[in-house]
Protein backbone atom coordinates (compact mmCIF):
# COMPACT_ATOMS: atom_id res chain seq x y z
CA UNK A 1 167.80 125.86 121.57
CA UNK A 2 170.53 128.43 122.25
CA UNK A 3 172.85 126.10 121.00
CA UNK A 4 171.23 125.10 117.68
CA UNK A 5 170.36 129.23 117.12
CA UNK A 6 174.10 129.72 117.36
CA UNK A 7 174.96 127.07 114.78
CA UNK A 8 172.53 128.34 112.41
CA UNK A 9 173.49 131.82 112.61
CA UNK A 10 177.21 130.49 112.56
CA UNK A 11 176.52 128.64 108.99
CA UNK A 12 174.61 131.46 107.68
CA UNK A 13 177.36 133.76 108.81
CA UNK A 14 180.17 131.77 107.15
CA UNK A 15 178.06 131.38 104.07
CA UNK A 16 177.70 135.37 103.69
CA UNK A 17 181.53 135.66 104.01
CA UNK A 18 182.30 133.09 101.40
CA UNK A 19 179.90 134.06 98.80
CA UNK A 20 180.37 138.24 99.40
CA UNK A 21 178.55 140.66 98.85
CA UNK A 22 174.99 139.97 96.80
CA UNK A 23 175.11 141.29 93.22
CA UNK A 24 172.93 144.26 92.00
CA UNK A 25 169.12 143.30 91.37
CA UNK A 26 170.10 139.89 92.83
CA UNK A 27 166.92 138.49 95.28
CA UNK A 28 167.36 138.99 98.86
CA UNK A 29 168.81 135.66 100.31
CA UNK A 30 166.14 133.94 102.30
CA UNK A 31 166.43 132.81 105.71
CA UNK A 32 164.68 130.35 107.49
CA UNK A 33 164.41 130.96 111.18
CA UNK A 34 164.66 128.29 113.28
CA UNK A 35 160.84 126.99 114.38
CA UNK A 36 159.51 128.08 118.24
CA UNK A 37 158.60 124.40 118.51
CA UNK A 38 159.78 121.23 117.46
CA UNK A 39 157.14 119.54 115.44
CA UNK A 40 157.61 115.82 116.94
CA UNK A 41 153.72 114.65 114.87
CA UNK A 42 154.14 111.23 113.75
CA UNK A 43 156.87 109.83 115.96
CA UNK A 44 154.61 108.47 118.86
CA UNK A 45 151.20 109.29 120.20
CA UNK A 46 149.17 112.88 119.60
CA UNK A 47 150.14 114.88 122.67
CA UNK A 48 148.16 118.00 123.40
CA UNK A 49 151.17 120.23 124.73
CA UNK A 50 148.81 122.72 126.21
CA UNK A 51 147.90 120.15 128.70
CA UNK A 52 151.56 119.74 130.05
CA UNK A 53 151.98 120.92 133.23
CA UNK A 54 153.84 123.24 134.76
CA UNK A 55 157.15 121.87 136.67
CA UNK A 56 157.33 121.55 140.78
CA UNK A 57 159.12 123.67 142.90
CA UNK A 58 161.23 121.31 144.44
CA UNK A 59 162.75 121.69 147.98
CA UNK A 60 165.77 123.81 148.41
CA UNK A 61 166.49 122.38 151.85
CA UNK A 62 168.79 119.09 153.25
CA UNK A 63 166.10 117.12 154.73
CA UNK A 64 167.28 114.64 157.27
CA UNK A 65 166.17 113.97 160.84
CA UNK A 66 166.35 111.52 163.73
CA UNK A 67 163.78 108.27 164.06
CA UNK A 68 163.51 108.98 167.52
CA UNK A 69 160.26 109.83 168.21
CA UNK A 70 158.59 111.31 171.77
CA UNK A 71 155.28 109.10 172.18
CA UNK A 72 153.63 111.67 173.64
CA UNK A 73 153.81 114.39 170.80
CA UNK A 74 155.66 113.08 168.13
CA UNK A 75 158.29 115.31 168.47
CA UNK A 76 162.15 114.34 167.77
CA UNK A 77 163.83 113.33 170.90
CA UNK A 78 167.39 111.69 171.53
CA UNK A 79 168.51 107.99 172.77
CA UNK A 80 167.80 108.02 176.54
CA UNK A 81 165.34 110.79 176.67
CA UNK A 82 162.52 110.42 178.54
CA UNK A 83 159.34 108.58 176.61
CA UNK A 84 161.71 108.40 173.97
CA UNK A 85 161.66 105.53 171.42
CA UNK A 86 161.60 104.22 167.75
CA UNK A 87 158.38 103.72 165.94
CA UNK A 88 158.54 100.40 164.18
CA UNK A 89 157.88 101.85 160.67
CA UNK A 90 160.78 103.30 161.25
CA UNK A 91 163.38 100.44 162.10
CA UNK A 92 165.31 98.36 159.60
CA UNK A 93 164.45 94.79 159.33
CA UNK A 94 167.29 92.17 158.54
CA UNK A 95 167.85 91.22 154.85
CA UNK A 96 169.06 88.69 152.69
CA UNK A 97 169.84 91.63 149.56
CA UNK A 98 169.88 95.19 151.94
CA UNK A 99 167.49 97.71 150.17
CA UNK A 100 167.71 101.41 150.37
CA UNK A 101 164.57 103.29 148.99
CA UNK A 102 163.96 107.10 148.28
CA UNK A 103 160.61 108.71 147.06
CA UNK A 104 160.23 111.45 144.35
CA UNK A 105 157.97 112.98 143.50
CA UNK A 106 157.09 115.07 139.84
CA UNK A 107 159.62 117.69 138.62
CA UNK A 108 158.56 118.25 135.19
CA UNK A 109 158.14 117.19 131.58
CA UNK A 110 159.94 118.72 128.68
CA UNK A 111 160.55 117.37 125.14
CA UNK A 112 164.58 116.65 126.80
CA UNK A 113 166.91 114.30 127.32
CA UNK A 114 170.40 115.56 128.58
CA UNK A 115 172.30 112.08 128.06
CA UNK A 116 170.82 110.96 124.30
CA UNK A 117 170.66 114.51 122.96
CA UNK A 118 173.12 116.81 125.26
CA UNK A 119 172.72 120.63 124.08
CA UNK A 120 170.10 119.82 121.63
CA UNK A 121 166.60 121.05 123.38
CA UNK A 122 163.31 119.98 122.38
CA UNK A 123 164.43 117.14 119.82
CA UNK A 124 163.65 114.67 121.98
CA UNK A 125 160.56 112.50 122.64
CA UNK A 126 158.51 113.75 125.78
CA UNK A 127 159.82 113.07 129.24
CA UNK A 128 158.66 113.04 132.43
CA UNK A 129 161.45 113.76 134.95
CA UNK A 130 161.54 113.19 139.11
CA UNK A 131 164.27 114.91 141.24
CA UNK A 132 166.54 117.87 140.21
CA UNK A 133 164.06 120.24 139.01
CA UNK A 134 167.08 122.28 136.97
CA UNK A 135 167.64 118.89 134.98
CA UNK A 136 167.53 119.94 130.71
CA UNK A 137 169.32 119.41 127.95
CA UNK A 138 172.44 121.42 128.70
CA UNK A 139 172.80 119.58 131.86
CA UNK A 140 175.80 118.34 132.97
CA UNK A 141 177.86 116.49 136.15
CA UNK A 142 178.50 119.63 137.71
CA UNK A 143 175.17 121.28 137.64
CA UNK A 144 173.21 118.19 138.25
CA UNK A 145 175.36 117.60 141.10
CA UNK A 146 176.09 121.16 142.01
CA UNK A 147 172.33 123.09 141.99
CA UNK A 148 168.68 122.96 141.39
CA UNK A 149 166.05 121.92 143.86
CA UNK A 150 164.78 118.60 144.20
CA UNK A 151 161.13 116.65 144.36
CA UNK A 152 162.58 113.40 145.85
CA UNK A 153 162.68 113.19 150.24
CA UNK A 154 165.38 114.85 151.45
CA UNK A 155 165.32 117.71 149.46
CA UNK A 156 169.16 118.89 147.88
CA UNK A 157 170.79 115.74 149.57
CA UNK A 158 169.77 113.58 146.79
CA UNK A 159 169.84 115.92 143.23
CA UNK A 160 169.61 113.18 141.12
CA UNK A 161 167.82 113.11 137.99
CA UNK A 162 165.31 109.99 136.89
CA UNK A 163 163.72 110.40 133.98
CA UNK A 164 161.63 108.21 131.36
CA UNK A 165 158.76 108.58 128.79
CA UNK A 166 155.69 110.40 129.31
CA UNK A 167 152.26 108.48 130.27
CA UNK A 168 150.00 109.72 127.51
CA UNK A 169 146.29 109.13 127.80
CA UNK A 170 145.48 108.69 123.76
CA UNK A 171 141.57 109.48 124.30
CA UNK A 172 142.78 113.60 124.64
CA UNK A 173 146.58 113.69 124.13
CA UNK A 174 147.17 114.22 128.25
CA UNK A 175 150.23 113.46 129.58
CA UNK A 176 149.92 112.00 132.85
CA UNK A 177 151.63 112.64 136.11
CA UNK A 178 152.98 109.76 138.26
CA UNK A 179 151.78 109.88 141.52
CA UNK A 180 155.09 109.10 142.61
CA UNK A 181 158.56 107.34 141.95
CA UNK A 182 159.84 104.91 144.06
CA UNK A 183 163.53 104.82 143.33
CA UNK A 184 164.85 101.08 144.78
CA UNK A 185 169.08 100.99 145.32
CA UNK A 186 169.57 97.64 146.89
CA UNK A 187 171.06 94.27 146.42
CA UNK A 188 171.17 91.60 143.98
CA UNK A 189 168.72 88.72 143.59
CA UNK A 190 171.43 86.97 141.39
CA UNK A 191 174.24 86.79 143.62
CA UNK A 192 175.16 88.55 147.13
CA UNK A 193 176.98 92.20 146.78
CA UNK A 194 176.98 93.07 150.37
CA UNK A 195 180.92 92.71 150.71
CA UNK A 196 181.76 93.97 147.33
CA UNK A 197 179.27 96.56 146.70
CA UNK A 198 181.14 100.07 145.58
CA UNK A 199 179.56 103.93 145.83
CA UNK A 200 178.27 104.77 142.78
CA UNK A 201 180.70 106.76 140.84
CA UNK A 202 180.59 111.00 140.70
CA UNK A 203 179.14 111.60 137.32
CA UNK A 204 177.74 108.51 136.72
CA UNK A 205 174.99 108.56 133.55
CA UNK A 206 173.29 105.85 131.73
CA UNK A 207 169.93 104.45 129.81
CA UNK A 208 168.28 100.89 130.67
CA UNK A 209 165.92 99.95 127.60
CA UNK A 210 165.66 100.97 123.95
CA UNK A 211 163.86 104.15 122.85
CA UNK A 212 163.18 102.54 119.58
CA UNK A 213 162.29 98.95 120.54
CA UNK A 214 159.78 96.69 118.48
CA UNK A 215 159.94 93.32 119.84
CA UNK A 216 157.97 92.66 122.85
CA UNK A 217 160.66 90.03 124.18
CA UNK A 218 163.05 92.71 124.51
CA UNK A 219 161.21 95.17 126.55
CA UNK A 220 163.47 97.47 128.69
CA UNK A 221 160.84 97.75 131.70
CA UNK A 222 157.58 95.95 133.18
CA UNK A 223 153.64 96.94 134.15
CA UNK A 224 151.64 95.67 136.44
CA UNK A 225 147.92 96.91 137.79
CA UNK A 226 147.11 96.45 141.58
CA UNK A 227 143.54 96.49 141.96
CA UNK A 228 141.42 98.62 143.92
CA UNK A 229 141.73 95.25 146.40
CA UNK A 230 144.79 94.91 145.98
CA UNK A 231 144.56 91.98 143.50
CA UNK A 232 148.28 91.25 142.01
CA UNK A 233 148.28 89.24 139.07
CA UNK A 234 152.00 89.66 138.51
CA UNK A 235 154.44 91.80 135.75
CA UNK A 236 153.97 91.94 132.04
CA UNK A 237 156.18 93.11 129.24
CA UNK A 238 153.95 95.28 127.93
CA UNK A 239 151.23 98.01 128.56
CA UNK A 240 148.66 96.19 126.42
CA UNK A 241 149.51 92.51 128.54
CA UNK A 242 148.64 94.71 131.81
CA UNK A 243 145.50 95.81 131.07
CA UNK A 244 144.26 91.95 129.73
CA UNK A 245 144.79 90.82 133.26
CA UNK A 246 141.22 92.69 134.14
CA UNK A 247 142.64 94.36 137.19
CA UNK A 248 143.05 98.10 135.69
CA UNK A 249 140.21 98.98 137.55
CA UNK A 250 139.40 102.68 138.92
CA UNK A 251 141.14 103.06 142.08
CA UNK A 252 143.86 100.84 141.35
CA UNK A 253 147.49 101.63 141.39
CA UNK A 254 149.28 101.18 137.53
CA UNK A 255 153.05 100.59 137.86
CA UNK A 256 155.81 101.14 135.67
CA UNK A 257 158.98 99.48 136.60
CA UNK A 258 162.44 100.63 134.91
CA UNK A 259 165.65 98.52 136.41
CA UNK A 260 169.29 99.22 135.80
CA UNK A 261 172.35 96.77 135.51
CA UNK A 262 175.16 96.91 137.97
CA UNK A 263 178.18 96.02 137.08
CA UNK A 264 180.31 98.30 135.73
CA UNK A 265 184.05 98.72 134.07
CA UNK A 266 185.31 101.01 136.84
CA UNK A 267 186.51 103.76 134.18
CA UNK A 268 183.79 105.14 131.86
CA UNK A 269 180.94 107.09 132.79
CA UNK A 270 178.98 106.72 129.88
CA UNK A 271 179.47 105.11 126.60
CA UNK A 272 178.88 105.97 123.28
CA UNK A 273 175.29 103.77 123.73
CA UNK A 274 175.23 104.88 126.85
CA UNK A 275 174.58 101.34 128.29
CA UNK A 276 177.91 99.60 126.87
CA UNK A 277 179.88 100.41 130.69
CA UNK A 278 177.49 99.30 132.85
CA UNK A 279 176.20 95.27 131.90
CA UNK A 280 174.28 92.66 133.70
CA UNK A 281 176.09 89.84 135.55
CA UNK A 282 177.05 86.84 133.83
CA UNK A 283 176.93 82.93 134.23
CA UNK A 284 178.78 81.42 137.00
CA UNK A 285 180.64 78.49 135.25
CA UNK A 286 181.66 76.45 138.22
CA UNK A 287 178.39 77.33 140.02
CA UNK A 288 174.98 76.66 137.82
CA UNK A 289 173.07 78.47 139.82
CA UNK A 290 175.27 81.09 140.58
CA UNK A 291 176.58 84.42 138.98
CA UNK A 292 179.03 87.21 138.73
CA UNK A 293 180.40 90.54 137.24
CA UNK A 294 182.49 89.87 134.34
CA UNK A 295 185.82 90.60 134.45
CA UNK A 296 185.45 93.53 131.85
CA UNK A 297 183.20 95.07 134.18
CA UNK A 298 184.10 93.94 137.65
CA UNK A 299 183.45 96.91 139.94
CA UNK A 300 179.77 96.20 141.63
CA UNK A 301 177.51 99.03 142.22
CA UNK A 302 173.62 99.10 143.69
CA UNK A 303 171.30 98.06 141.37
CA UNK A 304 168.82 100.17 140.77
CA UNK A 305 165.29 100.57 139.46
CA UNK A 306 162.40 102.99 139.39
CA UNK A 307 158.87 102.04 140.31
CA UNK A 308 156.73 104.83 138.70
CA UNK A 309 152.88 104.68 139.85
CA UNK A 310 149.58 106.22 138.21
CA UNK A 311 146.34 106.32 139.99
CA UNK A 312 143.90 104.09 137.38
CA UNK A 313 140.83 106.82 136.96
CA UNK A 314 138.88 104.87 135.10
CA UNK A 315 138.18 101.25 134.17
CA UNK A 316 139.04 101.81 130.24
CA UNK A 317 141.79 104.33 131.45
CA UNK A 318 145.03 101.55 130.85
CA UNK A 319 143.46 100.61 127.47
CA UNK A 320 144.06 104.39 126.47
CA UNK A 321 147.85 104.55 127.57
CA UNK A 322 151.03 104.62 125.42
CA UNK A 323 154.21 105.93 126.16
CA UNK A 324 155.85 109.04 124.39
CA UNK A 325 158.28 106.86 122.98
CA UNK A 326 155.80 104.32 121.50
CA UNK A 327 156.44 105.18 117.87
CA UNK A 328 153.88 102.12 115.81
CA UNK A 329 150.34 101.90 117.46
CA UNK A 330 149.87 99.17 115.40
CA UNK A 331 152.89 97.67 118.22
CA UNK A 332 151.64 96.46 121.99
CA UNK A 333 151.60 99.93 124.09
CA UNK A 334 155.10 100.07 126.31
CA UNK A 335 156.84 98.19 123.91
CA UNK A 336 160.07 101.38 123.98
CA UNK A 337 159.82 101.26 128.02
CA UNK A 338 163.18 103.04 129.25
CA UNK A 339 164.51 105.03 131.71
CA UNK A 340 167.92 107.23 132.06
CA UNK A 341 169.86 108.44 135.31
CA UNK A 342 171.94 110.78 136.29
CA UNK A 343 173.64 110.86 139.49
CA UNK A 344 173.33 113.34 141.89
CA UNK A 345 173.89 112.05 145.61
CA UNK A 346 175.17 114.12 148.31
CA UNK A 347 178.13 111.51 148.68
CA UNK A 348 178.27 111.67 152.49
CA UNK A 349 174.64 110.61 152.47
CA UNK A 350 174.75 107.90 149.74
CA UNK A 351 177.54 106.18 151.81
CA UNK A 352 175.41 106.37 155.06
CA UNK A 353 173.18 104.27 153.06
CA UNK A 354 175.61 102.00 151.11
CA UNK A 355 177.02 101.62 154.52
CA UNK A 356 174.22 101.16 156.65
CA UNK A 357 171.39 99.25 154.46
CA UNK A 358 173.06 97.56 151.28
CA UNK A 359 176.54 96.27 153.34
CA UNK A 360 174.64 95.50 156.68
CA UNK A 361 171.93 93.74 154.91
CA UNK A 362 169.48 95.30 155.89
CA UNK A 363 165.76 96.36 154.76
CA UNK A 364 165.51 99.41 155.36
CA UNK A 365 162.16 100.53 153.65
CA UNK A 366 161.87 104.05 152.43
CA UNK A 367 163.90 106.68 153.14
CA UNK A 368 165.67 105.27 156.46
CA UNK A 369 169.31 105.58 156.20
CA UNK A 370 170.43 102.88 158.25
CA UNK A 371 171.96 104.92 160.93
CA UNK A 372 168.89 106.16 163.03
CA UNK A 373 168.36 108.65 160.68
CA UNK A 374 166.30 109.22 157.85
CA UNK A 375 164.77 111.63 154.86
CA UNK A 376 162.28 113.65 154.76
């Protein structure tokens, strides 16, 4: 807003210096100040903005500790102690891809988006954001990187900002918050990265999906409902293919699930798409089965994807959802499913993990580092 206020007063400035002083009797020029609120009515579902909530705190702290746990009390011990000893939740597992996973929780929602619209606040669609709770439209590297509590585990050692379109319940306009986000960094399913699998980049920004999508085929994320029992019928494209499977019911955990490609041209980034320098791996030619990076893109980096969950409240409940960005109703609901990063790793503790989960293969669940260590 700050900016766009400047740029109008700039304009009218200029415009009272070029056309000098008004002539007697002349009217008063008018001026149109620039609205409190961005009407965004008729580009995507009603949202009631009085029901947004307010942002998190955040933590301020570097959250890290030892697995060793004393059995008696729970306490953190060291290697050798006395009734010292690691709980199995809390070893890695060997793994054919390595998987790192962190856990954040709800920062806020704002009408925002700091890598489609930089310095322009409130023209956006509404987003809900998890980790840096400082994240807005005049974000950049530095102060992503550089300040602002955050929701995920392990408070300011992982400032990163996820972000993606608001959950609205179309019964009352509600935006909903995710229970949680499940941020995945691990390995490939298409080909193994362990030996050539790079930190990702200081600065690093970029969208997976389309904003504006209309065909279901080309849906830029996936739903699925597990029931109340646990019943998994699998991932759909859409919203509206979710809730046909009949296991939406109350209790039940709704999914949202936002992945990223991975390889990426070692120089930009972003791109003027903001996709264009990070791609998906390509076709093997002397291997059928088998794929690659392409040469124009040939650095690997974790591939990563958000798993954003909603507690079902109601049997009907899935029926009612849309996404912010779901512009046609008249469309399937999720049909513009998308998500953006921005990259905000303390980089000592993002190599821990590179190191000690993605290279050494290894599973290692959520928010275990690989190194007898973990978030918190």
């Amino acid at each position: 807003m700050r900016l766009a206020i400047a740029a109008l007063l700039g304009a009218i400035f200029s415009a009272c210096a070029l056309a000098g002083p008004p002539s007697p009797g002349a009217p008063e020029p008018t001026i149109v100040p620039m609205p409190a609120v961005v009407d965004h009515s008729g580009i995507g579902p009603m949202i009631d903005r009085a029901l947004i909530p307010p942002a998190a705190s955040g933590s301020a702290e570097r959250r890290v500790r030892s697995v060793w746990r004393n059995r008696g009390n729970g306490a953190d011990c060291r290697q050798g102690d006395d009734n010292c000893a690691i709980a199995p939740a809390f070893e890695t597992v060997p793994s054919h891809l390595g998987a790192f996973r962190v856990v954040c929780g709800f920062a806020k929602m704002a009408y925002d988006d700091p890598i489609v619209f930089p310095g322009r606040p409130g023209v956006s669609h509404l987003h809900t954001f998890t980790g840096n709770v400082n994240v807005d439209a005049f974000s950049t590297v530095e102060s992503i990187a550089g300040s602002g509590n955050s929701t995920c585990v392990g408070g300011t050692l992982n400032r990163s900002s996820y972000w993606f379109p608001t959950m609205i319940d179309t019964a009352n306009g509600k935006p909903l918050v995710p229970t949680t986000n499940v941020v995945y960094y691990k390995g490939s399913y298409e080909f193994d990265i362990s030996k050539t699998v790079r930190t990702l980049p200081a600065g690093l920004r970029m969208v997976s999906g389309n904003a504006k999508n209309t065909d279901p085929n080309k849906v830029g994320a996936r739903y699925v409902c597990i029931g109340p029992k646990h019943e998994n019928p699998g991932w759909k494209t859409t919203i509206t293919a979710a809730y046909a499977d009949g296991t939406c019911k109350v209790g039940g955990d709704f999914i949202m699930e936002v992945g990223f490609p991975f390889c990426w041209d070692g120089v930009n980034l972003d791109s003027p798409n903001h996709a264009a320098h990070i791609v998906g791996a390509e076709q093997d030619r002397t291997a059928p089965f088998a794929k690659h990076c392409p040469a124009t893109h040939p650095v690997t980096l974790p591939v990563i994807s958000y798993n954003i969950h909603y507690l079902i409240t109601d049997n009907e409940a899935v029926g009612r959802w849309r996404l912010s960005s779901d512009v046609d109703p008249s469309l399937p609901a999720g049909i513009s499913g998308h998500g953006d990063y921005f990259l905000g790793w303390d980089e000592e503790t993002m190599q821990t993990w590179i190191d000690g989960c993605l290279r050494a293969k290894k599973d290692c669940h959520a928010d275990l580092l690989g190194n007898k260590t973990m978030l918190f």
